[in-house]
Protein backbone atom coordinates (compact mmCIF):
# COMPACT_ATOMS: atom_id res chain seq x y z
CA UNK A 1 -13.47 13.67 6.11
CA UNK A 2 -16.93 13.99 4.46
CA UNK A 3 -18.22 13.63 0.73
CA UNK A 4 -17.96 17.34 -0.01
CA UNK A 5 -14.15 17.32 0.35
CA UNK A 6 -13.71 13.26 -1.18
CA UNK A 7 -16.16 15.11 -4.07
CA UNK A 8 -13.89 17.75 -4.32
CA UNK A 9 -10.71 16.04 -4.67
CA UNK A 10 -12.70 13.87 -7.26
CA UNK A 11 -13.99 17.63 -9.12
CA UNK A 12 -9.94 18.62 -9.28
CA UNK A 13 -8.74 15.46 -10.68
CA UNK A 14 -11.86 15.52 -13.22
CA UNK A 15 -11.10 18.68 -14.69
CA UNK A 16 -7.68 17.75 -15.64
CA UNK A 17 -8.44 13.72 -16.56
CA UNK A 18 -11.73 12.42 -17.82
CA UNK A 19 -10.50 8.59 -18.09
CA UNK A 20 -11.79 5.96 -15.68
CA UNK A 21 -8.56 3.83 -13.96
CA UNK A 22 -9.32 0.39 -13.30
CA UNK A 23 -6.76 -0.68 -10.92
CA UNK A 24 -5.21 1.87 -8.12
CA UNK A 25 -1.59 1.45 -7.04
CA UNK A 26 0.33 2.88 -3.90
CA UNK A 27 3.94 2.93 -3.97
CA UNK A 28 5.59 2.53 -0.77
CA UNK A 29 9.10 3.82 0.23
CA UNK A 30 11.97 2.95 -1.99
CA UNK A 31 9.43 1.54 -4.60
CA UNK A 32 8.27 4.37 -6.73
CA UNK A 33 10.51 3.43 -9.95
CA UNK A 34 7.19 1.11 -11.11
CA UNK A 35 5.49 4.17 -11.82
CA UNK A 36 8.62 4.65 -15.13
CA UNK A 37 6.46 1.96 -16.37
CA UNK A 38 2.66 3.35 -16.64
CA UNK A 39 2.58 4.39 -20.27
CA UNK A 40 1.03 7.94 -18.98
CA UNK A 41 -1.56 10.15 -20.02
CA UNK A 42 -1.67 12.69 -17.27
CA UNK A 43 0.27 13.60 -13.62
CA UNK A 44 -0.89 15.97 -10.48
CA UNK A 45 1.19 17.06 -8.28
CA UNK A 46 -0.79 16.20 -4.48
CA UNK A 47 -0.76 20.12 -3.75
CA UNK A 48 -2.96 20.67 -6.48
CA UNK A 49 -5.90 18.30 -5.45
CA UNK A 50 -7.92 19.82 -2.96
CA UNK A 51 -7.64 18.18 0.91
CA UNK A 52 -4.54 16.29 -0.25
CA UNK A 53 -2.21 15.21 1.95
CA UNK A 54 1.32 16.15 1.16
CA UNK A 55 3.87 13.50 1.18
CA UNK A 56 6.95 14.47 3.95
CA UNK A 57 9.15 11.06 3.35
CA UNK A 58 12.27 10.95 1.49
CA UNK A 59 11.80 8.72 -2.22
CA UNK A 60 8.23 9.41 -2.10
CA UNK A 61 7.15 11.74 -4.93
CA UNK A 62 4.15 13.28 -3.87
CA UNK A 63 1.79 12.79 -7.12
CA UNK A 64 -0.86 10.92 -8.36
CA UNK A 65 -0.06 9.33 -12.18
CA UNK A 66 -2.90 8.24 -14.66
CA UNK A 67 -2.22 5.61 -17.44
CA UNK A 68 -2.25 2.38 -18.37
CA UNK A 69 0.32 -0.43 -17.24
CA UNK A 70 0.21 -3.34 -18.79
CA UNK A 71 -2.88 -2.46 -20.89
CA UNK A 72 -5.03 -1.70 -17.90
CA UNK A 73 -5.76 1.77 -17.20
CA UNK A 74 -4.28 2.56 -13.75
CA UNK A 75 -3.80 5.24 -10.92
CA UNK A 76 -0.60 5.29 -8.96
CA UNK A 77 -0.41 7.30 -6.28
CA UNK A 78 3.97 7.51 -6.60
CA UNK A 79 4.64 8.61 -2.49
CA UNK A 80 2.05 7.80 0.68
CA UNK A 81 1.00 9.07 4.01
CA UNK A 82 1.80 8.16 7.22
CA UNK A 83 0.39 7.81 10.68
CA UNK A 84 3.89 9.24 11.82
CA UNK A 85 3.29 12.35 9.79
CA UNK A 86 1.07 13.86 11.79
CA UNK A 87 -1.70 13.09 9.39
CA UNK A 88 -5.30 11.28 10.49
CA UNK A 89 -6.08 8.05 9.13
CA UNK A 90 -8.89 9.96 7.40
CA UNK A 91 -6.30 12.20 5.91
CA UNK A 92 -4.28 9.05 4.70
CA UNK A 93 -6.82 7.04 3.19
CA UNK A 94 -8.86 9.85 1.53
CA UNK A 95 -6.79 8.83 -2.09
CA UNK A 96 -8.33 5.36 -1.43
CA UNK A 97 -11.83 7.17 -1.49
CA UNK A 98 -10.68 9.18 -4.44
CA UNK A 99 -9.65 6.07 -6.08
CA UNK A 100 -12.93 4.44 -5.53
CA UNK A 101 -15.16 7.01 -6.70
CA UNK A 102 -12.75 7.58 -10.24
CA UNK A 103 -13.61 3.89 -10.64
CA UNK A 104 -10.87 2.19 -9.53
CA UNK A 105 -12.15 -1.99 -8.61
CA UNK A 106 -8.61 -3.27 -7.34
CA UNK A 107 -6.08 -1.68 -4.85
CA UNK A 108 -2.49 -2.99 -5.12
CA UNK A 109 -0.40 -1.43 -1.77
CA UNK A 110 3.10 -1.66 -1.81
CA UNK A 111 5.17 -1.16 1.41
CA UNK A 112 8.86 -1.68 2.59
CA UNK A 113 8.63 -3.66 5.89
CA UNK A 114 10.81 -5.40 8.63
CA UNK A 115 10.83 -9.07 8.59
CA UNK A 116 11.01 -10.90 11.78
CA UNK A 117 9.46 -14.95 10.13
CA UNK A 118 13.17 -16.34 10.63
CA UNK A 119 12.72 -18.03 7.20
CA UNK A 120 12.36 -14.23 5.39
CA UNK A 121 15.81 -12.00 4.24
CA UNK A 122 15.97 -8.99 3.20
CA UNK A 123 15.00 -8.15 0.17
CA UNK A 124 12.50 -11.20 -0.33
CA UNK A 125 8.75 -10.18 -1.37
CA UNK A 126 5.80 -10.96 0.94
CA UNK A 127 2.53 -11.34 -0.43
CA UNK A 128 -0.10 -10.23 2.30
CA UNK A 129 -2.76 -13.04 3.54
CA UNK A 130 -3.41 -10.77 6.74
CA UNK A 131 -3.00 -7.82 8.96
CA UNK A 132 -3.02 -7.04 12.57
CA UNK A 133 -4.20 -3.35 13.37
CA UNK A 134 -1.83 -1.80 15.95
CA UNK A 135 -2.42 1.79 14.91
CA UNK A 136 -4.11 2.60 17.95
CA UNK A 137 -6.73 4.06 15.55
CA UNK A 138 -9.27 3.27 12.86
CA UNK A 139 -9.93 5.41 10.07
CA UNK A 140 -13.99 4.20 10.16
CA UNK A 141 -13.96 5.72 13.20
CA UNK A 142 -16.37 8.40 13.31
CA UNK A 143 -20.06 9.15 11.62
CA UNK A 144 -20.21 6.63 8.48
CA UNK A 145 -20.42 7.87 5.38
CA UNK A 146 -23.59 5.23 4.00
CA UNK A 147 -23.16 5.83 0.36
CA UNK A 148 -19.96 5.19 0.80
CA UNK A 149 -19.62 1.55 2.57
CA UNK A 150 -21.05 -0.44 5.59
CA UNK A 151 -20.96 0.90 9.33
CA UNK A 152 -19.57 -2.53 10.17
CA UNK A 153 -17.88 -3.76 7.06
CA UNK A 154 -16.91 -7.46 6.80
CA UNK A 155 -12.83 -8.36 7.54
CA UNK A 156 -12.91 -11.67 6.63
CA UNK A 157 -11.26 -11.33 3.21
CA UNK A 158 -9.09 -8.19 3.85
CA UNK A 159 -6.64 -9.11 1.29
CA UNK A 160 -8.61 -11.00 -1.66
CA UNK A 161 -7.86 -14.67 -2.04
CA UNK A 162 -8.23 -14.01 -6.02
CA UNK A 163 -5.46 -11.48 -6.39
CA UNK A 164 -3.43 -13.40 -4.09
CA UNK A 165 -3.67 -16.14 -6.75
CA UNK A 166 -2.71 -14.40 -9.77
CA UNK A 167 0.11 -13.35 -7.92
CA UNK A 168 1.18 -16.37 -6.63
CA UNK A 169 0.86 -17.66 -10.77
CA UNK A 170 2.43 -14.84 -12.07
CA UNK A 171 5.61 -15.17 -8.98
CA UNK A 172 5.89 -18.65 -10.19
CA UNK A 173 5.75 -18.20 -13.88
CA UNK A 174 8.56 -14.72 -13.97
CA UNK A 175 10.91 -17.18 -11.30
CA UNK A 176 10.42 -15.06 -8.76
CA UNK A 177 10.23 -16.07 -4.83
CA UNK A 178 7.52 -14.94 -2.66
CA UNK A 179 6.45 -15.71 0.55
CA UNK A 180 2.60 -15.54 2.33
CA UNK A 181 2.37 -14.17 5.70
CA UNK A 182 1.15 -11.59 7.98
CA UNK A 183 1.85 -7.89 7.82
CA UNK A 184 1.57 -5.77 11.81
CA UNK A 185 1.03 -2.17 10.99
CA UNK A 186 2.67 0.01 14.05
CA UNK A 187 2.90 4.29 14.62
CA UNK A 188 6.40 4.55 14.05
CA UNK A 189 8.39 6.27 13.17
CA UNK A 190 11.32 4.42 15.56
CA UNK A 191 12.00 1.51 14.25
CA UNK A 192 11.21 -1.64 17.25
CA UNK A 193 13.02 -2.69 20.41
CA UNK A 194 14.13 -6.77 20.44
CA UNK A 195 11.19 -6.85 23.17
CA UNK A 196 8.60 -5.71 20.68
CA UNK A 197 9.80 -7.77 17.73
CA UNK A 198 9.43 -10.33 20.11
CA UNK A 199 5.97 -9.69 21.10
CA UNK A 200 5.07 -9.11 17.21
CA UNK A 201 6.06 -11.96 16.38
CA UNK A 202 4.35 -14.20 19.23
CA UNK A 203 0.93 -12.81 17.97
CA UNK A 204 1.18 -14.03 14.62
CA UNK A 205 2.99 -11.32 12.66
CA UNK A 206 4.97 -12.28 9.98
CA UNK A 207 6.73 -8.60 8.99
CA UNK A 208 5.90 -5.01 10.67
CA UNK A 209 5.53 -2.04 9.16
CA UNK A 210 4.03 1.70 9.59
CA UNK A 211 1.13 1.79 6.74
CA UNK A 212 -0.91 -0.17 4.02
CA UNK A 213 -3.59 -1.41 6.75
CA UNK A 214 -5.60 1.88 7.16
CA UNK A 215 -5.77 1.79 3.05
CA UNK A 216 -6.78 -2.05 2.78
CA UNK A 217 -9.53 -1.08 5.65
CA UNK A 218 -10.93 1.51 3.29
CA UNK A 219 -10.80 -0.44 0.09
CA UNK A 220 -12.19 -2.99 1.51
CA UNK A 221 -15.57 -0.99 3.13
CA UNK A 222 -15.72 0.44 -0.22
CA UNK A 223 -15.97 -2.83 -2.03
CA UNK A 224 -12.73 -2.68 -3.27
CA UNK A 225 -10.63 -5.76 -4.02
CA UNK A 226 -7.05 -5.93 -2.37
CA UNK A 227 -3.44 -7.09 -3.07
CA UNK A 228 -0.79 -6.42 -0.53
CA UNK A 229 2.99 -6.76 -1.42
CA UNK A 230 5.69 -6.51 1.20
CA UNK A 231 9.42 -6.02 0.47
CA UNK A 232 11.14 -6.81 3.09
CA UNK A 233 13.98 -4.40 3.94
CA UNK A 234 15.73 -5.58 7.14
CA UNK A 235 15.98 -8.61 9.12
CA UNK A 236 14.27 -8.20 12.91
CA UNK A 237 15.54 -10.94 14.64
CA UNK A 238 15.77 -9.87 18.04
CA UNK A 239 18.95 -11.95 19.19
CA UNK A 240 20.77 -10.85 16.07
CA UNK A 241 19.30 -7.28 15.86
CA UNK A 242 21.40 -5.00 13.76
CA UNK A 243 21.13 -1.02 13.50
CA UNK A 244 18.77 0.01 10.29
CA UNK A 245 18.95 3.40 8.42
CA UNK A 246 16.83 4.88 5.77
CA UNK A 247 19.91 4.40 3.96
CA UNK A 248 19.74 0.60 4.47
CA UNK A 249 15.90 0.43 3.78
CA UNK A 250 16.03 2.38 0.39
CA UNK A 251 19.32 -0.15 -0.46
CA UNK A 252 17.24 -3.27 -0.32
CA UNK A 253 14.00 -1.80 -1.47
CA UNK A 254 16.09 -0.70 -4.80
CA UNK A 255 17.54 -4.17 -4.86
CA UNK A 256 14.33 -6.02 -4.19
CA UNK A 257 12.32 -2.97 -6.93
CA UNK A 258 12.94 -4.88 -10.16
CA UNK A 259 11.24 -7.92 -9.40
CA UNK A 260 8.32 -6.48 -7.58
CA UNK A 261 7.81 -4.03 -11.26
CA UNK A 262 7.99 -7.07 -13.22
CA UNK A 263 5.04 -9.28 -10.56
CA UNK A 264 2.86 -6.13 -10.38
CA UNK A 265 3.39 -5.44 -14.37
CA UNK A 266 2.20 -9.83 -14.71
CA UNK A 267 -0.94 -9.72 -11.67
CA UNK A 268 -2.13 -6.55 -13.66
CA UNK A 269 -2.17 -7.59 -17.31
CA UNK A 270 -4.38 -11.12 -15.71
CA UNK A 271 -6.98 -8.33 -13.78
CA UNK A 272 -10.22 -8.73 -15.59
């Protein structure tokens, strides 16, 4: 991925949309009904931006949506890339670099996840304080790109200790439960054995999941602040493991939805 194509994508979307978003939002399986409540100005369809990614997963739209939510003009990217898709991490986090150079300050990532903390059920929401890379990859691998970011960009505040905040306030003002904890970002797309769940969870990992780390890595060499949300879609307790369809996953994330709309709809409206 180089600045022509990132350029280009920016070009495609600029022909079509001239407004600057503030905040950038990626929906995560099961959790693209948020985007029913951007007051919108203008949609693309991924196939029509240049070096886009096309999104492969059931629920997951496949466009980018331009608006304002909550009285913040916003981005949502409604449907993500995977690792498991046969796409580079490049690939996945170029909308991150699209983002960016549109003007978008703040990432919010969404993601449906496993949760293996024995004090988490299914269809709780996880605020992210951390991540553990298991990707096997890193999408700053390569030549850096030195308008763009850092060659060694700082990790020390992945997920930013402001947003985290404001969510925190907003969780406890709307009534709604949330827990802190650490998200594991794995290939897929198998779901994990009891012995991995295991291991996960000796090393500090609070709930596993297949995305949202390459996309925080990004934002975050970009100077983008970070919010991570987590709804947790199963319950990966290896002595008590149960089988786990998409079926399942979509089930809880559409329980779990309406409260993570109405916290995202509260952390934006405080965004300055």
């Amino acid at each position: 991925m180089n600045i022509t194509q990132i350029q280009q994508c920016v070009d495609d979307i600029r022909n079509h949309y001239k407004g600057e978003p503030k905040v950038g939002i990626i929906l995560g399986t099961g959790l693209g009904a948020l985007a029913a409540q951007v007051d919108v100005d203008f949609s693309m369809p991924y196939e029509d931006i240049s070096s886009f990614p096309v999104s492969t997963v059931e629920s997951h739209k496949g466009r980018l949506i331009f608006g304002s939510l909550a009285g913040v003009p916003v981005v949502v990217m409604q449907g993500r890339f995977h690792q498991y898709e046969g796409y580079t991490l490049q690939q996945i986090t170029l909308p991150v670099r699209v983002f960016k150079m549109l003007g978008v300050e703040t990432l919010i990532v969404s993601n449906a996840c496993g949760g293996m903390n024995p004090l988490y059920r299914r269809g709780d929401i996880m605020l992210i304080d951390d991540h553990i890379n298991l990707l096997g990859d890193n999408p700053l691998v390569g030549p850096n790109i030195d308008e763009l970011g850092p060659r060694f960009p700082d990790m020390s505040e992945p997920y930013s200790r402001h947003l985290l905040s404001l969510a925190e306030g907003a969780a406890l003002e709307l009534g709604i439960k949330v827990h802190r904890g650490v998200y594991v970002a794995v290939t897929g797309p198998n779901l994990e054995t009891r012995a991995e769940y295991r291991f996960l969870r000796s090393i500090g990992a609070d709930v596993v999941g297949m995305s949202t780390v390459p996309e925080c890595i990004v934002a975050r060499h970009m100077g983008m602040a970070v919010l991570g949300i987590s709804i947790i879609t199963d319950e990966c307790f290896p002595d008590s493991l149960q089988p786990v369809s998409l079926e399942h996953v979509l089930e809880a994330a559409a329980i779990a939805e309406p409260k993570m709309t109405n916290l995202v709809n509260h952390i934006v409206s405080k965004i300055v």
